[in-house]
N, C-alpha and C. Protein backbone atom coordinates (compact mmCIF):
# COMPACT_ATOMS: atom_id res chain seq x y z
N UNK A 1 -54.90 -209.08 -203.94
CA UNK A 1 -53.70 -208.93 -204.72
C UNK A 1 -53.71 -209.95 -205.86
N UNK A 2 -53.18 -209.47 -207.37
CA UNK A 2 -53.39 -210.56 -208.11
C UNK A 2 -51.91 -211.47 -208.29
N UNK A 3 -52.46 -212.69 -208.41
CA UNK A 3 -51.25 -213.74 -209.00
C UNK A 3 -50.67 -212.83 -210.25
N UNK A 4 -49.11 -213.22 -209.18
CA UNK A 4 -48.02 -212.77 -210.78
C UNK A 4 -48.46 -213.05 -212.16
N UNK A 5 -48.74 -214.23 -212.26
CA UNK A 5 -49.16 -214.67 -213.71
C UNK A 5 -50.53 -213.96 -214.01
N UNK A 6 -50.71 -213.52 -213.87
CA UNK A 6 -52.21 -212.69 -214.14
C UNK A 6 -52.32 -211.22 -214.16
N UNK A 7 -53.04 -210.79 -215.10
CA UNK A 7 -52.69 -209.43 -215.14
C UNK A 7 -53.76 -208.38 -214.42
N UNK A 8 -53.23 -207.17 -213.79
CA UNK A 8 -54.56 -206.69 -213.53
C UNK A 8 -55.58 -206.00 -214.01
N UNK A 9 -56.68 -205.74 -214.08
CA UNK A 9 -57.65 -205.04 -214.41
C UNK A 9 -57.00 -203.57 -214.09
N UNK A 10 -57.20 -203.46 -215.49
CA UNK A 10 -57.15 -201.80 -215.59
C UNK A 10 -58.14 -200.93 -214.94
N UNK A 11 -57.92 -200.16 -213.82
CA UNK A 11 -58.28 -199.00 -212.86
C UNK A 11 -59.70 -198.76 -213.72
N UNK A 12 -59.37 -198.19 -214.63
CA UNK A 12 -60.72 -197.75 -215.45
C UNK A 12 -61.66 -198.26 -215.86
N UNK A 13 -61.23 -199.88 -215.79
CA UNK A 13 -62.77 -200.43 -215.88
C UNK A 13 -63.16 -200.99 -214.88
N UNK A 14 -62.45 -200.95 -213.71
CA UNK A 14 -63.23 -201.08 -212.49
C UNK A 14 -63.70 -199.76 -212.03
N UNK A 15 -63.52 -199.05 -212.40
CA UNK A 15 -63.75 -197.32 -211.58
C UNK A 15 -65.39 -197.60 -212.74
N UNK A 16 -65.56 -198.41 -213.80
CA UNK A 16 -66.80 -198.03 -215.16
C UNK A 16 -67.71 -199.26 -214.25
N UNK A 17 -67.31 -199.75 -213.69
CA UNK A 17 -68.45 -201.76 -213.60
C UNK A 17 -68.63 -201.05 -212.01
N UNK A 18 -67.88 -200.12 -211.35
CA UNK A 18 -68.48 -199.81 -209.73
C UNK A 18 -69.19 -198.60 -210.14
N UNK A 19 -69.02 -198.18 -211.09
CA UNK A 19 -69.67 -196.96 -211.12
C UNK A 19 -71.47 -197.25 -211.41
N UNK A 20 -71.36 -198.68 -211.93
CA UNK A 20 -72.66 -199.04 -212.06
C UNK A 20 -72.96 -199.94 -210.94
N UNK A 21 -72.62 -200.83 -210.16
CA UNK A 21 -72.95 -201.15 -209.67
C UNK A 21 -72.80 -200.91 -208.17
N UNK A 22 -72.08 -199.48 -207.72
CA UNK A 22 -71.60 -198.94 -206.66
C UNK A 22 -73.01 -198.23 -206.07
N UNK A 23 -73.72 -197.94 -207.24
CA UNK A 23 -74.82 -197.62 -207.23
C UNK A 23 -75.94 -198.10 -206.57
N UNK A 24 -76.16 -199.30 -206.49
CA UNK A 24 -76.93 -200.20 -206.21
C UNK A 24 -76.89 -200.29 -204.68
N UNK A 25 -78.27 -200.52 -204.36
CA UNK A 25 -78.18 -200.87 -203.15
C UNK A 25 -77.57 -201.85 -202.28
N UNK A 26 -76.27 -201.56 -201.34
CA UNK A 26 -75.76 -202.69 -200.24
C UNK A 26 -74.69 -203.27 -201.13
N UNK A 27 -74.48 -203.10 -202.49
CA UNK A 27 -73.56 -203.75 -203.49
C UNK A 27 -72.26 -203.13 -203.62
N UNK A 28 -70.92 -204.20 -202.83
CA UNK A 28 -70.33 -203.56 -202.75
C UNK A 28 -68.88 -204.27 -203.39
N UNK A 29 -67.80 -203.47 -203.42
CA UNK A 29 -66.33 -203.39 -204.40
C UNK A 29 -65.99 -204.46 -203.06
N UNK A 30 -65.05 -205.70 -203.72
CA UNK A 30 -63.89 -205.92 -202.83
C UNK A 30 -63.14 -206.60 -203.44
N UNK A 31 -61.70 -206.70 -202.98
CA UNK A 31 -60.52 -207.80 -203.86
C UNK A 31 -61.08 -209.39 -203.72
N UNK A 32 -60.97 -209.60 -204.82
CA UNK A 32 -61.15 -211.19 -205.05
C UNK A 32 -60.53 -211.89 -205.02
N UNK A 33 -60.05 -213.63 -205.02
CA UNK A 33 -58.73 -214.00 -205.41
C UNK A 33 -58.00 -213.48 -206.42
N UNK A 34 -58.81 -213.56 -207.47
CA UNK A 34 -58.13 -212.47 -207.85
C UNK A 34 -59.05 -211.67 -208.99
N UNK A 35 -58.11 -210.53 -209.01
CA UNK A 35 -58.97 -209.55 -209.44
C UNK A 35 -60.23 -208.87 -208.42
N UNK A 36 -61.17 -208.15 -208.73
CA UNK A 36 -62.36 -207.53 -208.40
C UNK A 36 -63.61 -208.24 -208.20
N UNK A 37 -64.23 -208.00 -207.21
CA UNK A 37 -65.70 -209.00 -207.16
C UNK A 37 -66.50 -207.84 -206.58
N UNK A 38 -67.97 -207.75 -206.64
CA UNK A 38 -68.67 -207.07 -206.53
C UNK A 38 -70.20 -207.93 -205.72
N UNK A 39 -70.06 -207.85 -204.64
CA UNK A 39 -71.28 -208.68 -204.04
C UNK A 39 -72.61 -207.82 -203.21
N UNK A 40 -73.53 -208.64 -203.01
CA UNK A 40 -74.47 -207.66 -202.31
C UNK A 40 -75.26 -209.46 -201.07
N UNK A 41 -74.69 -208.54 -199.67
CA UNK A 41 -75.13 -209.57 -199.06
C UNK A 41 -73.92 -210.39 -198.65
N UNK A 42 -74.38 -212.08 -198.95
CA UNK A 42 -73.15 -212.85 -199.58
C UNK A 42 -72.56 -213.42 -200.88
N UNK A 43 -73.78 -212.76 -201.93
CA UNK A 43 -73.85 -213.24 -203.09
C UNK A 43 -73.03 -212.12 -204.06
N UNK A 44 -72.28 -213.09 -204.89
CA UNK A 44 -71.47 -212.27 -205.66
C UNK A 44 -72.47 -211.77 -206.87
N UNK A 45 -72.48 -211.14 -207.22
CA UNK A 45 -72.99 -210.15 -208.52
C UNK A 45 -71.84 -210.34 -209.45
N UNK A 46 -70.90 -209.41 -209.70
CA UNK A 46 -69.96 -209.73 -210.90
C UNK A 46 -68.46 -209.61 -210.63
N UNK A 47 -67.45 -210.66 -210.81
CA UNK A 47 -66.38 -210.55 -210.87
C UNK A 47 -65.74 -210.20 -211.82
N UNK A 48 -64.45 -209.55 -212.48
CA UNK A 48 -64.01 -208.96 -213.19
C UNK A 48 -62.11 -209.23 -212.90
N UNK A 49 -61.55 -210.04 -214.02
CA UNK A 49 -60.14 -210.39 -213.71
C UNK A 49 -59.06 -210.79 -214.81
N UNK A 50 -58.26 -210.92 -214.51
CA UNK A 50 -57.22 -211.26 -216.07
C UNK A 50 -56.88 -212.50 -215.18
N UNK A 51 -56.99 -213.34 -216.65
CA UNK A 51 -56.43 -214.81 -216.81
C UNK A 51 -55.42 -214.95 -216.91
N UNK A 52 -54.82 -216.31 -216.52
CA UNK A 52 -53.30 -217.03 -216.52
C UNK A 52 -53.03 -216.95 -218.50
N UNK A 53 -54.13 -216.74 -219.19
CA UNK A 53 -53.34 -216.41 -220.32
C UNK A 53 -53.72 -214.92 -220.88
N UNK A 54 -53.55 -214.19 -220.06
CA UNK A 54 -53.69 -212.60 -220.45
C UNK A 54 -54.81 -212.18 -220.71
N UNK A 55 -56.06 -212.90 -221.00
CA UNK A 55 -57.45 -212.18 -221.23
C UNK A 55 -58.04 -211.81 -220.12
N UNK A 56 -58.76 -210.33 -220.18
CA UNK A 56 -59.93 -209.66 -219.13
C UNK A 56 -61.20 -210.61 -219.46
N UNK A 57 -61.59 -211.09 -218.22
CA UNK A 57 -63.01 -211.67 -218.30
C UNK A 57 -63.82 -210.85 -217.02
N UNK A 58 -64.93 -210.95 -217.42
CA UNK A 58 -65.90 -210.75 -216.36
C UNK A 58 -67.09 -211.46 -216.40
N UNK A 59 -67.56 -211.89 -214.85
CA UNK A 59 -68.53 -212.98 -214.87
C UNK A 59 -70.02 -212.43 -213.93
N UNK A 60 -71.49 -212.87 -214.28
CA UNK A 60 -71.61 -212.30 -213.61
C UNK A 60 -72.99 -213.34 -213.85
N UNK A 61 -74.21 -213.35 -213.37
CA UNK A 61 -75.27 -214.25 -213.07
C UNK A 61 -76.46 -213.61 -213.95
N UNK A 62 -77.54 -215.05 -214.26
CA UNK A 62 -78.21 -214.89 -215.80
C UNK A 62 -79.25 -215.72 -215.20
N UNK A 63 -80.01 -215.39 -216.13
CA UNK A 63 -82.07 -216.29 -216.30
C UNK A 63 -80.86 -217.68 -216.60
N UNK A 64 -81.65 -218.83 -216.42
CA UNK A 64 -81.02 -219.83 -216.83
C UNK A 64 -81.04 -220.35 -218.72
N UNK A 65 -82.32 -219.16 -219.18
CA UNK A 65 -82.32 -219.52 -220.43
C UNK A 65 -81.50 -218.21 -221.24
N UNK A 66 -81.14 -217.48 -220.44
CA UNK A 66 -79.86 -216.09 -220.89
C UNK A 66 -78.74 -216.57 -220.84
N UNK A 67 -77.89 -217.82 -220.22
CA UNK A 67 -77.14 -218.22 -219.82
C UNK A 67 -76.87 -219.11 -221.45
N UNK A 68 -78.09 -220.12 -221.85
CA UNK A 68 -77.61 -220.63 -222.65
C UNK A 68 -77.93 -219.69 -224.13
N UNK A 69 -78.50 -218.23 -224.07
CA UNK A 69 -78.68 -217.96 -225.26
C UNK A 69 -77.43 -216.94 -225.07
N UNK A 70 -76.78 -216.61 -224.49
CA UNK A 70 -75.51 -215.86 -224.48
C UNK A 70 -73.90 -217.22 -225.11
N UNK A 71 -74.38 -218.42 -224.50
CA UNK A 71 -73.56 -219.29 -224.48
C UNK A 71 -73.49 -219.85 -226.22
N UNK A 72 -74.88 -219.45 -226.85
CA UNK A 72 -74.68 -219.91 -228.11
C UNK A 72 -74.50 -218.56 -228.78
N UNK A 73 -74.71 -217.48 -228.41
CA UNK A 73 -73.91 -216.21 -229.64
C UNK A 73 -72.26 -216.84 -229.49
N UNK A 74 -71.98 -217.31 -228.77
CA UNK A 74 -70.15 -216.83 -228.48
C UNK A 74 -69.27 -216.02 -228.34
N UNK A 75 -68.03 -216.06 -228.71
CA UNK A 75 -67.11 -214.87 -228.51
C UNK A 75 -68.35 -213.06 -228.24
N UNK A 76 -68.22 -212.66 -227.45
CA UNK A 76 -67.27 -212.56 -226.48
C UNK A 76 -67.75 -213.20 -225.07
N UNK A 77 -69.00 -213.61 -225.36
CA UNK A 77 -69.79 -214.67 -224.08
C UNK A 77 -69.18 -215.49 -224.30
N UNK A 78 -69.39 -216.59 -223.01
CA UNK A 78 -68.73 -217.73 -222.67
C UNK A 78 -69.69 -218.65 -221.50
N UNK A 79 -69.94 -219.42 -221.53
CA UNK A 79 -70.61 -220.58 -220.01
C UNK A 79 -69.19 -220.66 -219.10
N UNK A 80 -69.79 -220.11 -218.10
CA UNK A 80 -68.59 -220.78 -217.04
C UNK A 80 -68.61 -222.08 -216.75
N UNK A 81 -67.61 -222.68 -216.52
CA UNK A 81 -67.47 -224.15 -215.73
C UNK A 81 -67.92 -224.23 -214.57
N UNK A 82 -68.83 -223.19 -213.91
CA UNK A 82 -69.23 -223.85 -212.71
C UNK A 82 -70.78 -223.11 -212.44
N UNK A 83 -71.65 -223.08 -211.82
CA UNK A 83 -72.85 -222.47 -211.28
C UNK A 83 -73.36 -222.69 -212.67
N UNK A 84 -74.50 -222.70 -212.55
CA UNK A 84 -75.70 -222.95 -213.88
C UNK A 84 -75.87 -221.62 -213.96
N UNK A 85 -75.90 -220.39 -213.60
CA UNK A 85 -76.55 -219.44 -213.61
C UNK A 85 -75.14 -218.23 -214.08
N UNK A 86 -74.14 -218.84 -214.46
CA UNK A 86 -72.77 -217.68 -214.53
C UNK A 86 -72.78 -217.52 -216.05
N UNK A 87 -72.65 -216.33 -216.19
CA UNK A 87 -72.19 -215.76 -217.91
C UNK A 87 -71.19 -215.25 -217.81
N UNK A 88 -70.41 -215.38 -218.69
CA UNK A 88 -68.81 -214.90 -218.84
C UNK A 88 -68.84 -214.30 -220.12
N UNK A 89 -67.78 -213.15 -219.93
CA UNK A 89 -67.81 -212.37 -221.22
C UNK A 89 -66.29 -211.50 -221.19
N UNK A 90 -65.35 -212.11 -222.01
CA UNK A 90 -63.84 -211.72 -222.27
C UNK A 90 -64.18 -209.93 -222.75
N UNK A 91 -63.43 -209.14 -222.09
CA UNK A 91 -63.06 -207.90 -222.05
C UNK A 91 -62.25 -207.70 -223.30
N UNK A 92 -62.14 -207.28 -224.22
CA UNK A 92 -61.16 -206.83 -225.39
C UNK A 92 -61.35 -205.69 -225.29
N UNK A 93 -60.26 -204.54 -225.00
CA UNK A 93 -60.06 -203.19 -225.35
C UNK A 93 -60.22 -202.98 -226.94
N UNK A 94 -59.39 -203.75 -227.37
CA UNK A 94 -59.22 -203.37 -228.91
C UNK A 94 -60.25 -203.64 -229.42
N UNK A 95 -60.74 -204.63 -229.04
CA UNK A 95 -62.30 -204.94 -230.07
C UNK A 95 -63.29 -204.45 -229.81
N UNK A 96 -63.15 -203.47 -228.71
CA UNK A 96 -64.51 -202.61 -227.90
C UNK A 96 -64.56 -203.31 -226.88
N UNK A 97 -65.30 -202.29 -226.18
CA UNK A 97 -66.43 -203.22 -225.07
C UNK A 97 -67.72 -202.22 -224.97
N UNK A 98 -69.10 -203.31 -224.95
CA UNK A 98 -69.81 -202.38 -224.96
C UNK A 98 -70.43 -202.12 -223.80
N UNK A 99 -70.22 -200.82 -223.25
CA UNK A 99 -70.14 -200.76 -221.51
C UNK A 99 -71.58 -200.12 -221.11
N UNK A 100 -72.32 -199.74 -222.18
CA UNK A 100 -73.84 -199.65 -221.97
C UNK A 100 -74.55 -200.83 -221.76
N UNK A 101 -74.31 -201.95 -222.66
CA UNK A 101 -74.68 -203.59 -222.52
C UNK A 101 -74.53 -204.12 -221.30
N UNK A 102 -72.85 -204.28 -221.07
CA UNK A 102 -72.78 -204.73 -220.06
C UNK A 102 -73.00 -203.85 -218.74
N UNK A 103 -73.76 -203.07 -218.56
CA UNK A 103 -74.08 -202.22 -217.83
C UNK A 103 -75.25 -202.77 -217.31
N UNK A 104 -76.27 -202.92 -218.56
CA UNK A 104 -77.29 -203.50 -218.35
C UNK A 104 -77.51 -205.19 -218.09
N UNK A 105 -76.28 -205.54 -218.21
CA UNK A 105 -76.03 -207.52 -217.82
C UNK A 105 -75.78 -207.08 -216.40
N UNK A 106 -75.30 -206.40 -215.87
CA UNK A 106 -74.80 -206.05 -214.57
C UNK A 106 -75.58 -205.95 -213.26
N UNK A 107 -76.73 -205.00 -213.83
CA UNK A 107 -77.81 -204.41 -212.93
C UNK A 107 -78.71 -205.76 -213.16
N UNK A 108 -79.02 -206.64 -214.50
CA UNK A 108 -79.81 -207.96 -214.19
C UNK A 108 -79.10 -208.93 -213.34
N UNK A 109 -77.94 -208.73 -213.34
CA UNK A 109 -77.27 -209.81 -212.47
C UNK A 109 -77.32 -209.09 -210.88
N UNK A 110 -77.35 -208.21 -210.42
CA UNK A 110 -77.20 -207.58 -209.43
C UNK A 110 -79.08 -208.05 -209.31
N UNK A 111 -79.88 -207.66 -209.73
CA UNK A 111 -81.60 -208.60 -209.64
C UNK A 111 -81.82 -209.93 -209.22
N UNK A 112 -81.32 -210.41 -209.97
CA UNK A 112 -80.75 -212.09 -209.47
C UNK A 112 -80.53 -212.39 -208.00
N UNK A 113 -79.34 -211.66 -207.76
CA UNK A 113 -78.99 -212.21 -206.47
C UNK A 113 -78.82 -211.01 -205.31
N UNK A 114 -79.69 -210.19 -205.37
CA UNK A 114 -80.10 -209.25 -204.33
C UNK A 114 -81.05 -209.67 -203.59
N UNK A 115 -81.69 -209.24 -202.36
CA UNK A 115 -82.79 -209.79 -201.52
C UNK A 115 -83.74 -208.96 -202.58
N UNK A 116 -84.59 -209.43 -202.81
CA UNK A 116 -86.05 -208.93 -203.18
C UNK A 116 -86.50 -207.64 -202.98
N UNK A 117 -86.51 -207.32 -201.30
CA UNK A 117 -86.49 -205.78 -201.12
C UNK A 117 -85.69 -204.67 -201.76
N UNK A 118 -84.34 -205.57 -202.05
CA UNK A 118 -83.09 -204.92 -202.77
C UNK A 118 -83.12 -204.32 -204.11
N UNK A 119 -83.50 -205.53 -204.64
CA UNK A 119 -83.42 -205.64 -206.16
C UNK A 119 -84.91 -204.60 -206.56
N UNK A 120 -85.85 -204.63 -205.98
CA UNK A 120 -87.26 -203.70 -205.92
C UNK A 120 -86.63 -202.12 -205.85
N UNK A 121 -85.48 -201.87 -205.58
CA UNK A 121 -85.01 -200.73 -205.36
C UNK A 121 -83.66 -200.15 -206.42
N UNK A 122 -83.82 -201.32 -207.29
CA UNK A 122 -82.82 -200.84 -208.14
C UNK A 122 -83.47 -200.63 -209.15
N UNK A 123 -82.91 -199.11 -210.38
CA UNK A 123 -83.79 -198.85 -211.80
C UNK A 123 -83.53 -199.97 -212.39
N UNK A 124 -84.37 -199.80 -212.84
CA UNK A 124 -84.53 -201.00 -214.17
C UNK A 124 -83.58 -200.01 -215.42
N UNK A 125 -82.62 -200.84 -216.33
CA UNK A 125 -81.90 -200.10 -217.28
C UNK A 125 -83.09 -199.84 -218.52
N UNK A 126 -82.57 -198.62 -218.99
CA UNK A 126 -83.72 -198.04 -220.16
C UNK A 126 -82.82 -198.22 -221.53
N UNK A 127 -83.74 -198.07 -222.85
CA UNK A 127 -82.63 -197.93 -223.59
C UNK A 127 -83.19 -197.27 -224.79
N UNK A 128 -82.90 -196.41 -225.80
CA UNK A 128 -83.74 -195.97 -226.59
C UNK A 128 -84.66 -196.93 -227.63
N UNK A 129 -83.39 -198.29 -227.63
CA UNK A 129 -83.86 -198.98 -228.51
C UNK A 129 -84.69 -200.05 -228.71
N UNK A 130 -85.11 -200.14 -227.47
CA UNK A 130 -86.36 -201.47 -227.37
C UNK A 130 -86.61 -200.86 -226.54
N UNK A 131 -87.75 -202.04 -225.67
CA UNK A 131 -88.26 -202.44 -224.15
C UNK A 131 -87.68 -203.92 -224.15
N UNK A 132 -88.06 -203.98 -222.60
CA UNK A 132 -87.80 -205.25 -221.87
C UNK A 132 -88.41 -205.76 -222.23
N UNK A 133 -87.96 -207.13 -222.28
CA UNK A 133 -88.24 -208.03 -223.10
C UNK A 133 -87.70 -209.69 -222.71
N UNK A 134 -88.64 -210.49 -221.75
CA UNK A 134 -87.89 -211.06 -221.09
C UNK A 134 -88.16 -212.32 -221.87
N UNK A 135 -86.42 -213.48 -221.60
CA UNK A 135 -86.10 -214.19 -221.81
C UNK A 135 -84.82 -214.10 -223.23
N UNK A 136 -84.80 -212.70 -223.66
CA UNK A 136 -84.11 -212.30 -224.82
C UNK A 136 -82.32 -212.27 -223.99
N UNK A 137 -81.29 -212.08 -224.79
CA UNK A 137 -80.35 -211.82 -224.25
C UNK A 137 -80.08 -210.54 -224.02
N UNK A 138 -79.62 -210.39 -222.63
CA UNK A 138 -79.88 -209.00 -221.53
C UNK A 138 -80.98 -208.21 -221.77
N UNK A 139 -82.37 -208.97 -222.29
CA UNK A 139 -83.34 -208.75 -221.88
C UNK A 139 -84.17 -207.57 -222.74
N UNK A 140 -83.85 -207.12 -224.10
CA UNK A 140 -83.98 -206.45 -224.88
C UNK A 140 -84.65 -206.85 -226.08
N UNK A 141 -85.16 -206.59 -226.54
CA UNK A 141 -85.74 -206.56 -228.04
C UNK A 141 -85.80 -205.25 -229.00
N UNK A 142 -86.48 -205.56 -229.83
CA UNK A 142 -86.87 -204.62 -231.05
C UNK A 142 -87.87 -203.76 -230.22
């Protein structure tokens, strides 16, 4: 249940972030303190919640050198205050969201912290516009 002061995540973009990661093997939806968390195992994959000052964030786990090259684009990434390995990225309806991207931040973060056997069993995201490309942010290039 969320704190009064906090707003909730709109249905639809949790019905869009489980729809990708509902997918996944053993990875599953549950209420968080607040807001939505999405774990596989005991390890959280990505949380998703409105702040004590009205913004949607969602957080979710990174290469340690994705962490700081997400942390220096900025808005709409962010470094969390805690775990070396957390990327944060504020939700704006109005300003978009790009839910193919973070689709693909999702399923790398769901890699991260899946058992090995796990993560071996999840697609790898495709995209027309590059290949993988590791150490890039969410893992893409030209």
């Amino acid at each position: 249940m969320a704190l009064a002061d906090r707003p909730l995540v709109p249905e639809e973009w949790v019905l869009r972030i489980d729809a990708v990661l509902g997918a996944l093997p053993r990875c599953a939806q549950e209420a968080a303190w607040t807001g939505t968390r999405w774990r596989v195992g005991g390890a959280t994959v990505a949380h998703v919640f409105g702040g004590e000052d009205q913004v949607f964030r969602i957080t979710f786990r990174g290469e340690p050198d994705e962490v700081a090259a997400f942390e220096h684009m900025g808005h709409p990434y962010f470094r969390s205050g805690w775990g070396g390995n957390v990327i944060g990225m504020v939700l704006d309806d109005e300003a978009g969201i790009d839910w193919d991207e973070l689709s693909e931040l999702l399923t790398d973060s769901y890699c991260l912290q899946a058992p090995t056997h796990l993560a071996a069993q999840a697609s790898a995201p495709s995209t027309e516009q590059g290949t993988r490309v590791a150490g890039s942010p969410a893992g893409w290039g030209p």
